[in-house]
Protein backbone atom coordinates (compact mmCIF):
# COMPACT_ATOMS: atom_id res chain seq x y z
CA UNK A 1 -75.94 130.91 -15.98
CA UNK A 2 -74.65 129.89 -12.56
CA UNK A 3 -71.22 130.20 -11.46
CA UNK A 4 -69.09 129.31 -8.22
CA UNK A 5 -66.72 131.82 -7.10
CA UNK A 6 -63.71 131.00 -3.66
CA UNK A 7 -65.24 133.52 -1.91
CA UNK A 8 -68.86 132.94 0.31
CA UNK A 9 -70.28 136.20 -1.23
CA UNK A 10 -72.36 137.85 1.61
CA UNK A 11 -70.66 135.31 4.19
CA UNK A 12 -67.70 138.46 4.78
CA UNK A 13 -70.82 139.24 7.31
CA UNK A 14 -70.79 136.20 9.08
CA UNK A 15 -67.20 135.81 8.92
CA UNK A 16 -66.39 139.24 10.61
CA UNK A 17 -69.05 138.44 12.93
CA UNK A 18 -67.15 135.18 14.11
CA UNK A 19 -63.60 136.53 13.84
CA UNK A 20 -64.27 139.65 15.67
CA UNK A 21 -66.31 137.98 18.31
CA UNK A 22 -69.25 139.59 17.32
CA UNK A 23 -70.95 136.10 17.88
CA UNK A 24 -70.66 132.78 19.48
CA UNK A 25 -71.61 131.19 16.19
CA UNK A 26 -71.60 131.46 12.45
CA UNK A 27 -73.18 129.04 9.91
CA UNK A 28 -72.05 129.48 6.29
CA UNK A 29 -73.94 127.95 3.47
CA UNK A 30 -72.37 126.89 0.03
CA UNK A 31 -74.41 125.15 -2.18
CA UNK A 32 -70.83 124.11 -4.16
CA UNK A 33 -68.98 121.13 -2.49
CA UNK A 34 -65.59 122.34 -3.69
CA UNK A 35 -66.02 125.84 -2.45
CA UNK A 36 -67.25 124.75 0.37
CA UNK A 37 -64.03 122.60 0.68
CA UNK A 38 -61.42 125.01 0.36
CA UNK A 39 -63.57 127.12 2.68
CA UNK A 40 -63.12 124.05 5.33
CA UNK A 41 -59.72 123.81 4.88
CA UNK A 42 -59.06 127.33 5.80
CA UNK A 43 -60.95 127.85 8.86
CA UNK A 44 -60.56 124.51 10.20
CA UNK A 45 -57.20 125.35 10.82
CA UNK A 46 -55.89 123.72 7.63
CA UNK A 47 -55.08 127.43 5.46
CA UNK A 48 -51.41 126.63 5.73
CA UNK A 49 -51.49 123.59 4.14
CA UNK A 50 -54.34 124.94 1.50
CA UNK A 51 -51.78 127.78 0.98
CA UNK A 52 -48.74 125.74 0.96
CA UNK A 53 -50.45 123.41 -2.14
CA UNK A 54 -51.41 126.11 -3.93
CA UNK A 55 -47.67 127.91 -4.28
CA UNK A 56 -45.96 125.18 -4.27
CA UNK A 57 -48.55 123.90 -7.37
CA UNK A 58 -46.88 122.57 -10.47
CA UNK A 59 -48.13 122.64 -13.89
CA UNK A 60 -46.91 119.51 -15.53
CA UNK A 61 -48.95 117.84 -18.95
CA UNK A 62 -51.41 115.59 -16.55
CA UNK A 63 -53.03 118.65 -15.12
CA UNK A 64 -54.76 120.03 -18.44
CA UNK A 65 -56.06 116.42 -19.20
CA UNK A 66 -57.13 115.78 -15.59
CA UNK A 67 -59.42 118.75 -15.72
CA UNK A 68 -60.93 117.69 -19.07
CA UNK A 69 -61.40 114.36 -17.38
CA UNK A 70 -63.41 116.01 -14.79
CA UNK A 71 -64.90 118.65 -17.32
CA UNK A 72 -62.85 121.98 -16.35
CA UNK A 73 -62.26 124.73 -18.78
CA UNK A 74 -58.87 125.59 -19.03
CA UNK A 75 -57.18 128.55 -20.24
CA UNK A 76 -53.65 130.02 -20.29
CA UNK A 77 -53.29 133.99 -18.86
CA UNK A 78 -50.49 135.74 -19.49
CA UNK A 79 -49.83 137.58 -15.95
CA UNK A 80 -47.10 139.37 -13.95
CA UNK A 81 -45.49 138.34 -10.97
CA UNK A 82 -44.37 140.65 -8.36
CA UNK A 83 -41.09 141.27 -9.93
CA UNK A 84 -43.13 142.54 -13.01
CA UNK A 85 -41.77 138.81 -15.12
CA UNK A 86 -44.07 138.44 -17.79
CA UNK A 87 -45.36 134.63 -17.16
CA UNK A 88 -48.25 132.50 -18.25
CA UNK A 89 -51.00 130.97 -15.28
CA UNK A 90 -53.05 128.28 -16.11
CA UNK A 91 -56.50 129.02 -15.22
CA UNK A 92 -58.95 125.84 -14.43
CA UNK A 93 -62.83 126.49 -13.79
CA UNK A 94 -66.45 125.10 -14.05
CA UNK A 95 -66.97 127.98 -16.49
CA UNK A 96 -64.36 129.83 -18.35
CA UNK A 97 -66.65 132.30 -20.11
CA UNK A 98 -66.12 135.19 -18.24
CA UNK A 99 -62.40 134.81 -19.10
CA UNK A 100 -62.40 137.62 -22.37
CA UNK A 101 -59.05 138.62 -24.11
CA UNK A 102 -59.68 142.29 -22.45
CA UNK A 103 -59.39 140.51 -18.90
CA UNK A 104 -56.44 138.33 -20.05
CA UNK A 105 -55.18 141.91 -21.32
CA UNK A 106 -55.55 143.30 -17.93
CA UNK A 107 -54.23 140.70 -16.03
CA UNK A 108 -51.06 141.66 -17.85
């Protein structure tokens, strides 16, 4: 089973390297066009605006049947915000599977 995670796994390497000037180059590879998207966005100077979409997201009924148009699992999570509110997230993925009711559970 393959999955695609927002993060460039080993690439924290390559990233510290280039942030702390620890070399005049870095190449990171992502075989996923949509991670390596967001991962675009953020360090070519666009995180603000990545950041900006993301909290200002809202859930309305098109965005459950967009992702099944596109073939995205979906899944509600019942979560926590910072002021402890209980609240439900809606989680969209290529693969859901990992998502078990003990994680939803400790999400909570």
């Amino acid at each position: 089973m393959s999955r695609s995670w927002p993060f460039a796994g080993g690439g924290i390497v390559g990233l510290t390297a280039g942030f702390e000037g620890l070399a005049q180059h870095v190449v990171l590879v992502e075989r996923d066009p949509n991670v390596a998207a967001v991962w675009h966005a953020i360090l070519g100077g666009q995180a603000k605006w990545l950041a900006d979409q993301i909290l200002n997201f809202d859930l309305t009924r098109e965005i459950p049947s967009l992702a099944s148009e596109f073939r995205l699992d979906t899944q509600a999570i019942a979560m926590k915000n910072t002021h402890h509110a209980k609240m439900t997230e809606l989680v969209i993925g290529k693969d859901l599977s990992f998502s078990t009711p003990a994680l939803a559970a400790w999400l909570v």
